[in-house]
PDB file of N, CA and C in Angstrom:
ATOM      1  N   UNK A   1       0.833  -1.165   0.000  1.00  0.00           N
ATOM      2  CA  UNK A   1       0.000   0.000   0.000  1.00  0.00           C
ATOM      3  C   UNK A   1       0.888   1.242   0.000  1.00  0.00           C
ATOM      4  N   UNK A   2       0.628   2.511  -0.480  1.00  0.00           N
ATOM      5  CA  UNK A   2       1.063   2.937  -0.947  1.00  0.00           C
ATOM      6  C   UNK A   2       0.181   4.561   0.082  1.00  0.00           C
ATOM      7  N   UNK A   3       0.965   5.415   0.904  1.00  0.00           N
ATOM      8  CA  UNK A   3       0.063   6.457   1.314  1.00  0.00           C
ATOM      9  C   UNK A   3       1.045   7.132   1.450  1.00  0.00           C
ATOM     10  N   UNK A   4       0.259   8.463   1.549  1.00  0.00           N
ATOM     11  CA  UNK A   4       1.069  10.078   1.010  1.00  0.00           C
ATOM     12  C   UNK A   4       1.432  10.452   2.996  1.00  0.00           C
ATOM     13  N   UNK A   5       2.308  11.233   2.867  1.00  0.00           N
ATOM     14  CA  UNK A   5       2.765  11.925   4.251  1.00  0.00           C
ATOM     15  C   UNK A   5       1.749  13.015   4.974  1.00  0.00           C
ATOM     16  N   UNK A   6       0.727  13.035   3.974  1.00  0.00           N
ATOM     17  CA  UNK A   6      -0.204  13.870   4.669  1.00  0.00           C
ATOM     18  C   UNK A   6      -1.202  12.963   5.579  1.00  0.00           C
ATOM     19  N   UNK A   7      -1.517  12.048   4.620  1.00  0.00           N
ATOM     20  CA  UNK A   7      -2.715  11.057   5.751  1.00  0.00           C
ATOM     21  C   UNK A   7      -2.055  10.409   6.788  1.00  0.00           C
ATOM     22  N   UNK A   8      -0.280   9.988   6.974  1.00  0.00           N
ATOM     23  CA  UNK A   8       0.387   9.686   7.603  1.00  0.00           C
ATOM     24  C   UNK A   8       0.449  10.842   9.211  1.00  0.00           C
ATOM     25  N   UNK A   9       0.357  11.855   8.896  1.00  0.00           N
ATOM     26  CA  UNK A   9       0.084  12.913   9.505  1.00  0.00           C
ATOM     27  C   UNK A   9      -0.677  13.103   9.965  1.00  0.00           C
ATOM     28  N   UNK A  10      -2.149  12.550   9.545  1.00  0.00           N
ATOM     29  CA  UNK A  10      -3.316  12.516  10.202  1.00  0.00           C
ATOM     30  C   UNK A  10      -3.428  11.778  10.474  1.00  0.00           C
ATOM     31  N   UNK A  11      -2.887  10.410  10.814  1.00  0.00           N
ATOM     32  CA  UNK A  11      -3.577   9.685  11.613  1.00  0.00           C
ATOM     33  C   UNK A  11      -2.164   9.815  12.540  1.00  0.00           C
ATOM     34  N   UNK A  12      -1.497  10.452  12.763  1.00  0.00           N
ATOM     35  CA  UNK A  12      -0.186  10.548  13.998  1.00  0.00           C
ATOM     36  C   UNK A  12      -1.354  11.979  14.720  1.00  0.00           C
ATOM     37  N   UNK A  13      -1.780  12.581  14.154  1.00  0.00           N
ATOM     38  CA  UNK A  13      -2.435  13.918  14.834  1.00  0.00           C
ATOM     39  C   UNK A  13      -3.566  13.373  15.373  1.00  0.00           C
ATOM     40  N   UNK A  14      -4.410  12.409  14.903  1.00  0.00           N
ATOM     41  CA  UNK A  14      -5.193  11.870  15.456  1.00  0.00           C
ATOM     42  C   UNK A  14      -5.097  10.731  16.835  1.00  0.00           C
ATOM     43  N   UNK A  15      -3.909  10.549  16.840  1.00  0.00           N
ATOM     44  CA  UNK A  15      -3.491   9.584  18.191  1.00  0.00           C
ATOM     45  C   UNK A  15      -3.204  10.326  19.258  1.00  0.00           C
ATOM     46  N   UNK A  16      -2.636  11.374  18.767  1.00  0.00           N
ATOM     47  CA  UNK A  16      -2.144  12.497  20.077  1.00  0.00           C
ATOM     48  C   UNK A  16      -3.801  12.920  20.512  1.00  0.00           C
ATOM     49  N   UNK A  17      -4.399  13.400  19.311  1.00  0.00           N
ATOM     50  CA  UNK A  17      -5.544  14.052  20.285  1.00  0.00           C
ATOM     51  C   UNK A  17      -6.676  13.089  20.606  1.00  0.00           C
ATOM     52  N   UNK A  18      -6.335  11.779  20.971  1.00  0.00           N
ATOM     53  CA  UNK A  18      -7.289  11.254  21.333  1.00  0.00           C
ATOM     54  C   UNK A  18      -6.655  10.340  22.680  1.00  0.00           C
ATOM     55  N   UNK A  19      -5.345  10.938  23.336  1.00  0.00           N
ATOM     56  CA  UNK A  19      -4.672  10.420  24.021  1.00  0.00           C
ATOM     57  C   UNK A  19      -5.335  11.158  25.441  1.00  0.00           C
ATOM     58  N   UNK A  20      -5.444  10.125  26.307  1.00  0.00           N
ATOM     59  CA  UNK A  20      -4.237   8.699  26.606  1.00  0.00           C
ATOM     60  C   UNK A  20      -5.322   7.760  26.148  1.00  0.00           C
ATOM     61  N   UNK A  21      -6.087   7.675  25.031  1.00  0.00           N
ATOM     62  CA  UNK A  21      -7.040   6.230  24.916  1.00  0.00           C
ATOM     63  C   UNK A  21      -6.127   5.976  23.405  1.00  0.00           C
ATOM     64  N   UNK A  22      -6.414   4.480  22.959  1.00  0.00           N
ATOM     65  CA  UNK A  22      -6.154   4.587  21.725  1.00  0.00           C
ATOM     66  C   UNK A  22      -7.190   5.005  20.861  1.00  0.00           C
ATOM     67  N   UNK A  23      -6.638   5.615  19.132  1.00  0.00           N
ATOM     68  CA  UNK A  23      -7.423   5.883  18.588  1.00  0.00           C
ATOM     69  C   UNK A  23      -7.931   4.671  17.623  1.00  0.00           C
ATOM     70  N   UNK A  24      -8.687   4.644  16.714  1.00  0.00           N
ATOM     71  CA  UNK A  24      -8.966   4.026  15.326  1.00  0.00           C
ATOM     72  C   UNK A  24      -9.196   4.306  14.590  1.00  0.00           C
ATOM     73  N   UNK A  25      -9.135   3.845  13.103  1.00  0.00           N
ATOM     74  CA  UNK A  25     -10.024   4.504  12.067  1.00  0.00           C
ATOM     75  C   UNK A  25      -9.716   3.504  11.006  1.00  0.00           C
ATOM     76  N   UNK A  26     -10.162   3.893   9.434  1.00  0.00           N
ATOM     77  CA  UNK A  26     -10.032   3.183   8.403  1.00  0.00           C
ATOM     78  C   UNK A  26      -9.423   3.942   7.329  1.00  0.00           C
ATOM     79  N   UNK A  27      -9.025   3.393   6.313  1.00  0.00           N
ATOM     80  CA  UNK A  27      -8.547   4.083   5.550  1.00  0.00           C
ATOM     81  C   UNK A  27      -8.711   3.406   4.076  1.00  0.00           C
ATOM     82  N   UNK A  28      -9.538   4.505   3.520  1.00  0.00           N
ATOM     83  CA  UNK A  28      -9.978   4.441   2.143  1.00  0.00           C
ATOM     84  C   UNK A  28      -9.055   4.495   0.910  1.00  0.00           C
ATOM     85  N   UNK A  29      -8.994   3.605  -0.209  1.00  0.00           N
ATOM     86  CA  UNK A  29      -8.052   3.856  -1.492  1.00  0.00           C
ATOM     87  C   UNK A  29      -8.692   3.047  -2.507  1.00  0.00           C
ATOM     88  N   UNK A  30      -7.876   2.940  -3.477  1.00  0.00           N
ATOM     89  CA  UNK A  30      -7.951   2.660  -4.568  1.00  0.00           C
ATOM     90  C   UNK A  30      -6.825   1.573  -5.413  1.00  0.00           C
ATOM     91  N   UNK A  31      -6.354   0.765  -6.164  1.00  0.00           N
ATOM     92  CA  UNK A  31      -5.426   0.317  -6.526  1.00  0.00           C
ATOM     93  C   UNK A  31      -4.252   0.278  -5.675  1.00  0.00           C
ATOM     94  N   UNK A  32      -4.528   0.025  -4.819  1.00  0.00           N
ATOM     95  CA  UNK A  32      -3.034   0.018  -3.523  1.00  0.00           C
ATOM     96  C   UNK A  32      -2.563   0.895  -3.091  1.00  0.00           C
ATOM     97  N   UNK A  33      -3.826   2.280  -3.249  1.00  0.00           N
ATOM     98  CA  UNK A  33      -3.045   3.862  -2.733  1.00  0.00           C
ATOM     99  C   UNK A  33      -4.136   4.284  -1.875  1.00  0.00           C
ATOM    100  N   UNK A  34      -3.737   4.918  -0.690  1.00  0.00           N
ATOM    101  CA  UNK A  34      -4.386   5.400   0.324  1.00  0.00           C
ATOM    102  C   UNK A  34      -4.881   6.671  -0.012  1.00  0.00           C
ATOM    103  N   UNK A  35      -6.118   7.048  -0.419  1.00  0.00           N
ATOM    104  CA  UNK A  35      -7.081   8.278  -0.656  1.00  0.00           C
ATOM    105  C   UNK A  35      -7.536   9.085   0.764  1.00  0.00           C
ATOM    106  N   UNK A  36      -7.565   8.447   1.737  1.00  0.00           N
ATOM    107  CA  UNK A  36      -8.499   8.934   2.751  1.00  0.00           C
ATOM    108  C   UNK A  36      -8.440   8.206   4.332  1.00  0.00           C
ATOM    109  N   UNK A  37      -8.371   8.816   5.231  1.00  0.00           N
ATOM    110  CA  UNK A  37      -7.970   8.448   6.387  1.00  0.00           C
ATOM    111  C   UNK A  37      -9.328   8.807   7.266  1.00  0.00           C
ATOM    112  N   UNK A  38     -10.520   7.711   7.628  1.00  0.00           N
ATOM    113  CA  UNK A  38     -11.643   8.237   8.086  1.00  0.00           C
ATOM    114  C   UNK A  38     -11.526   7.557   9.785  1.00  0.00           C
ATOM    115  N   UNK A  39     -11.908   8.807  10.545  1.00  0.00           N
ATOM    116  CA  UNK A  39     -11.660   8.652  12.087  1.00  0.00           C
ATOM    117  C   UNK A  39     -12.644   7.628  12.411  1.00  0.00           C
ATOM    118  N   UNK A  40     -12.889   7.101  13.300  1.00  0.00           N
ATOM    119  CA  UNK A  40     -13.362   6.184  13.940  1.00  0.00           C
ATOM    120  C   UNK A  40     -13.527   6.205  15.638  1.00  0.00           C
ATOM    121  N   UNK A  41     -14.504   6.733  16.067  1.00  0.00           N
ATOM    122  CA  UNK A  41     -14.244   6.642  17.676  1.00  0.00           C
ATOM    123  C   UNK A  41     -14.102   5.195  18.789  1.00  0.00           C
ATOM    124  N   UNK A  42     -13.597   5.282  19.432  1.00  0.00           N
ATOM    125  CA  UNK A  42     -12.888   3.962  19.940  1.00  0.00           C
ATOM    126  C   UNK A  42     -14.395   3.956  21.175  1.00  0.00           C
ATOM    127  N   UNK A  43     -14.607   2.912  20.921  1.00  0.00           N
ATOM    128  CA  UNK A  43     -15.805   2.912  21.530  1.00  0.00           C
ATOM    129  C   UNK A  43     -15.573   1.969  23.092  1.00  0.00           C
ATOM    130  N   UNK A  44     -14.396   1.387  23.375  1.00  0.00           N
ATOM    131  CA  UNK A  44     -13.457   1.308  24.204  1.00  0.00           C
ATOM    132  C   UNK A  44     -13.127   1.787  25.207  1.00  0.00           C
ATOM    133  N   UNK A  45     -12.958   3.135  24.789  1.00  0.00           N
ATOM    134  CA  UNK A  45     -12.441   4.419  25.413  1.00  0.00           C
ATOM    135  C   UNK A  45     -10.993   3.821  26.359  1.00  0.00           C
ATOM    136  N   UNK A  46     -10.365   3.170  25.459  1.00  0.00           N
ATOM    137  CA  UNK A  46      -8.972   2.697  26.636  1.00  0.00           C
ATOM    138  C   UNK A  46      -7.532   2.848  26.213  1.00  0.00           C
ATOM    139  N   UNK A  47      -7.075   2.818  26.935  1.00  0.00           N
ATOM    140  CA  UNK A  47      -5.577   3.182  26.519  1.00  0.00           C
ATOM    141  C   UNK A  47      -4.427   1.883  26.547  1.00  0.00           C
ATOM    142  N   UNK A  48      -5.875   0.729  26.408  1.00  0.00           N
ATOM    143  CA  UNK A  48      -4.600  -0.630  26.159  1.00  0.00           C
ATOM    144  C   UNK A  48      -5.669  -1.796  25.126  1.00  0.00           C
ATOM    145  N   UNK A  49      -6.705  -0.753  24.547  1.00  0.00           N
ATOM    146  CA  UNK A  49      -7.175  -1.825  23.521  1.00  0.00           C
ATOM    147  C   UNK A  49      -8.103  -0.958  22.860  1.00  0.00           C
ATOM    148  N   UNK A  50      -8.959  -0.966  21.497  1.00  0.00           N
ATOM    149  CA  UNK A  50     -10.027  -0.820  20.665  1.00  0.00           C
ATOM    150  C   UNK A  50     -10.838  -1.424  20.591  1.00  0.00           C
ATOM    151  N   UNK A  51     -11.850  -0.860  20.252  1.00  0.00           N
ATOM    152  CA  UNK A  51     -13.163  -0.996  19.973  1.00  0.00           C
ATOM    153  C   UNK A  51     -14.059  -0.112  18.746  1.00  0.00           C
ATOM    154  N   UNK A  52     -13.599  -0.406  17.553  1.00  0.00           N
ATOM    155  CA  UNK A  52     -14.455   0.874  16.571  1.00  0.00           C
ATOM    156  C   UNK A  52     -16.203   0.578  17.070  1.00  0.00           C
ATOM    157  N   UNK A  53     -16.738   2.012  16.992  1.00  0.00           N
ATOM    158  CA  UNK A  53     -18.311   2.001  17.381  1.00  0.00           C
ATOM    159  C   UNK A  53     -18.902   1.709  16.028  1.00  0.00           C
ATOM    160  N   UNK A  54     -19.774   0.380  15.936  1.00  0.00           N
ATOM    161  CA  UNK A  54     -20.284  -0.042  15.051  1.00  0.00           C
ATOM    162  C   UNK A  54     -21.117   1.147  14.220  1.00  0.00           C
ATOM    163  N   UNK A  55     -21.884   1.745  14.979  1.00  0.00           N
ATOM    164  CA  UNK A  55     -21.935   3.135  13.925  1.00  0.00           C
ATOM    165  C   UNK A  55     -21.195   3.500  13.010  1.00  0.00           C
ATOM    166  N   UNK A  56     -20.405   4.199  13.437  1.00  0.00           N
ATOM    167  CA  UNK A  56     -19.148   4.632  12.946  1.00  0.00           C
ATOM    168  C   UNK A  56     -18.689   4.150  12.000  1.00  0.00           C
ATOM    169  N   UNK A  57     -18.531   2.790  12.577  1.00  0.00           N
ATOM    170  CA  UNK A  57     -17.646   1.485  11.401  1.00  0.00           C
ATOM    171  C   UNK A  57     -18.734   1.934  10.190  1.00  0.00           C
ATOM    172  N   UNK A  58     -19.858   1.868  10.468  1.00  0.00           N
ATOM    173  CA  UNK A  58     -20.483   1.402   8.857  1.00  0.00           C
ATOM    174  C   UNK A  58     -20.778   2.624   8.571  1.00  0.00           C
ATOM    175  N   UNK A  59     -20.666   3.913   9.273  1.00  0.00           N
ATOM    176  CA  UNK A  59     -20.399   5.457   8.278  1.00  0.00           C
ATOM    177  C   UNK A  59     -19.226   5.322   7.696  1.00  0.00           C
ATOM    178  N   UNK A  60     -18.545   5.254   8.466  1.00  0.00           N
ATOM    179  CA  UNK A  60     -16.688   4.852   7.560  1.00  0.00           C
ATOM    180  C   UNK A  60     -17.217   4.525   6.515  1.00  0.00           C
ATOM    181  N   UNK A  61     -17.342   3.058   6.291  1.00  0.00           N
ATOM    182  CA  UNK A  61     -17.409   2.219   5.515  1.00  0.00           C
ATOM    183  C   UNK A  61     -18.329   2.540   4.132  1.00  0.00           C
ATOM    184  N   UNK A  62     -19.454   3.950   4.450  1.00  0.00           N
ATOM    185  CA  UNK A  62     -20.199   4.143   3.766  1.00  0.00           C
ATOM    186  C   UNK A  62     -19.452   5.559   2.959  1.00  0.00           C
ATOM    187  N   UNK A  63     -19.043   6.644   3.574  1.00  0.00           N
ATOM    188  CA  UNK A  63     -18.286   7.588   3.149  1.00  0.00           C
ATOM    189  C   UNK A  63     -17.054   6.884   2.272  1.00  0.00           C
ATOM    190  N   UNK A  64     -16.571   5.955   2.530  1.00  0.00           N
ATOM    191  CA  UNK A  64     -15.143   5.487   1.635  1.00  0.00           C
ATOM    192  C   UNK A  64     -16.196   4.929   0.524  1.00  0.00           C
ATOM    193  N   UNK A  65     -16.710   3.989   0.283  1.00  0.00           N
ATOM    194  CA  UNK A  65     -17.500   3.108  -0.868  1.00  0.00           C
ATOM    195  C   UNK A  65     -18.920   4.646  -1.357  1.00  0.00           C
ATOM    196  N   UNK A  66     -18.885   5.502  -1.211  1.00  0.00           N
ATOM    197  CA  UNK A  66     -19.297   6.722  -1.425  1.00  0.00           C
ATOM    198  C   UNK A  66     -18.624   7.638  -2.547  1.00  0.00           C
ATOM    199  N   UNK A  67     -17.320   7.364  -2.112  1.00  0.00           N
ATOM    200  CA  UNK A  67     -16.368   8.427  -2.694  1.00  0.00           C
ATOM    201  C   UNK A  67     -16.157   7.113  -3.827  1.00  0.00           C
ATOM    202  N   UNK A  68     -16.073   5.983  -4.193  1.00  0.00           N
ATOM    203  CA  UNK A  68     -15.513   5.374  -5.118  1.00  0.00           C
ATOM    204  C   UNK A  68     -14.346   4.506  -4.521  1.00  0.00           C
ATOM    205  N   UNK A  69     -13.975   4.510  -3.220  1.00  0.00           N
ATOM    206  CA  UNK A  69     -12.787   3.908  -2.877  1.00  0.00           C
ATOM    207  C   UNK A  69     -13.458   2.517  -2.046  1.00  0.00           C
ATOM    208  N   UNK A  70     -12.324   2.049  -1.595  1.00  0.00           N
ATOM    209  CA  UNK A  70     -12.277   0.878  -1.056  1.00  0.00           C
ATOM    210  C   UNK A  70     -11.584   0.323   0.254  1.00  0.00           C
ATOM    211  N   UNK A  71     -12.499  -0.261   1.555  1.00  0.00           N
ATOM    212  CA  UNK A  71     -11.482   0.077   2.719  1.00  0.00           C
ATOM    213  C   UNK A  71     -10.477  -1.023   1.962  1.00  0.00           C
ATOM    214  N   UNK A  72      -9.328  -0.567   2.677  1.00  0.00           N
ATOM    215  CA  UNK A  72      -7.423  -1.118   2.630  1.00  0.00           C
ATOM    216  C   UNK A  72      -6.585  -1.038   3.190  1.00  0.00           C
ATOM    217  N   UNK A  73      -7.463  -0.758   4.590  1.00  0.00           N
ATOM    218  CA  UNK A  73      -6.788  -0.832   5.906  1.00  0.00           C
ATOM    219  C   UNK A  73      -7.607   0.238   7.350  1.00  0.00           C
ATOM    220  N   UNK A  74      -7.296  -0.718   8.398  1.00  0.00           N
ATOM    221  CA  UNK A  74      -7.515  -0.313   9.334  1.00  0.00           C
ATOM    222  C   UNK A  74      -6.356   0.129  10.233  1.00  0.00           C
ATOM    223  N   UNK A  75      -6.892   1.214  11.122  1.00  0.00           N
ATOM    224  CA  UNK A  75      -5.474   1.485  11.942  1.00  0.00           C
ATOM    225  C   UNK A  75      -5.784   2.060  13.152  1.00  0.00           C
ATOM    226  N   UNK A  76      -4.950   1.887  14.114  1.00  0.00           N
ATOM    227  CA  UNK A  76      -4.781   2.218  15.573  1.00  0.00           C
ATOM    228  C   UNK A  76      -3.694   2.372  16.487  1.00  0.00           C
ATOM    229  N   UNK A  77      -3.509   2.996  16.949  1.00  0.00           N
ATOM    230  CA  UNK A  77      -2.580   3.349  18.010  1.00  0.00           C
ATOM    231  C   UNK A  77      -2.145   2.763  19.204  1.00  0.00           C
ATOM    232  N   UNK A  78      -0.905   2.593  19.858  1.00  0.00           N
ATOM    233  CA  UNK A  78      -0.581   1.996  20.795  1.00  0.00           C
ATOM    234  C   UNK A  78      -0.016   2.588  22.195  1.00  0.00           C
ATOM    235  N   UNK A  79      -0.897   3.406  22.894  1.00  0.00           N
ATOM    236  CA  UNK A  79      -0.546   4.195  23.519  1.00  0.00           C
ATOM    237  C   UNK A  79       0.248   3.485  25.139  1.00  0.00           C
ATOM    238  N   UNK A  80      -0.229   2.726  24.903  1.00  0.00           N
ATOM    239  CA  UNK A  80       0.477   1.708  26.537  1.00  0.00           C
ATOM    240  C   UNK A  80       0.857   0.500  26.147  1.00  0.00           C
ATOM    241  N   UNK A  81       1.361  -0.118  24.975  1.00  0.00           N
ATOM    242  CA  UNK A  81       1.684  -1.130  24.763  1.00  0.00           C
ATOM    243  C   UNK A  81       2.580  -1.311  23.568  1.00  0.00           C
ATOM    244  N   UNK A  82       3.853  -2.109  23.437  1.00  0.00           N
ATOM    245  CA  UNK A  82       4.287  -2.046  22.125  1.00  0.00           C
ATOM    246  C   UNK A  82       3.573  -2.936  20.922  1.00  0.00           C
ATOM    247  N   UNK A  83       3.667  -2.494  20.171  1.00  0.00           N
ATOM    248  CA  UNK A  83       2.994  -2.684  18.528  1.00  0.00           C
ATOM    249  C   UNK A  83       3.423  -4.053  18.624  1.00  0.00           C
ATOM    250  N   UNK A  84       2.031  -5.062  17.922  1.00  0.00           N
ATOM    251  CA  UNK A  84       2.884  -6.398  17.691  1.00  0.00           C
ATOM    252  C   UNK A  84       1.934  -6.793  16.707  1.00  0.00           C
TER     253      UNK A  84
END
């Protein structure tokens, strides 16, 4: 997959301001390129696991397949734990 330094940016801006919980979200593209980085509230609310709010999930899911794209990844933050 293939994503630009701006959506990379938003979803690093989006972890800080949703700290100390982790964040989530999805991310919309096309042919193996990342178009769109859609937030997701952690329905969780924790700072050692996720939960996307099924709402949410299927607005995501509806705004990306809206625009023409396709989810191609999900993502989240690791605010108390290392990445594995």
């Amino acid at each position: 997959m293939k994503i630009s330094q701006a959506l990379i940016d938003e979803m690093v801006a989006h972890a800080r301001e949703d700290l100390p919980n982790e964040c989530c979200g999805m991310i919309g593209g096309r042919d193996g390129e990342a178009t769109r980085v859609v937030r997701i509230e952690n329905a969780a609310a924790s700072p050692l696991r996720y939960e996307m709010d099924p709402q949410g999930q299927f607005d995501g899911l509806k705004e990306i397949e809206g625009a023409g794209d396709e989810l191609i990844g999900i993502y989240h933050s690791h605010t108390r734990s290392a990445a594995y």
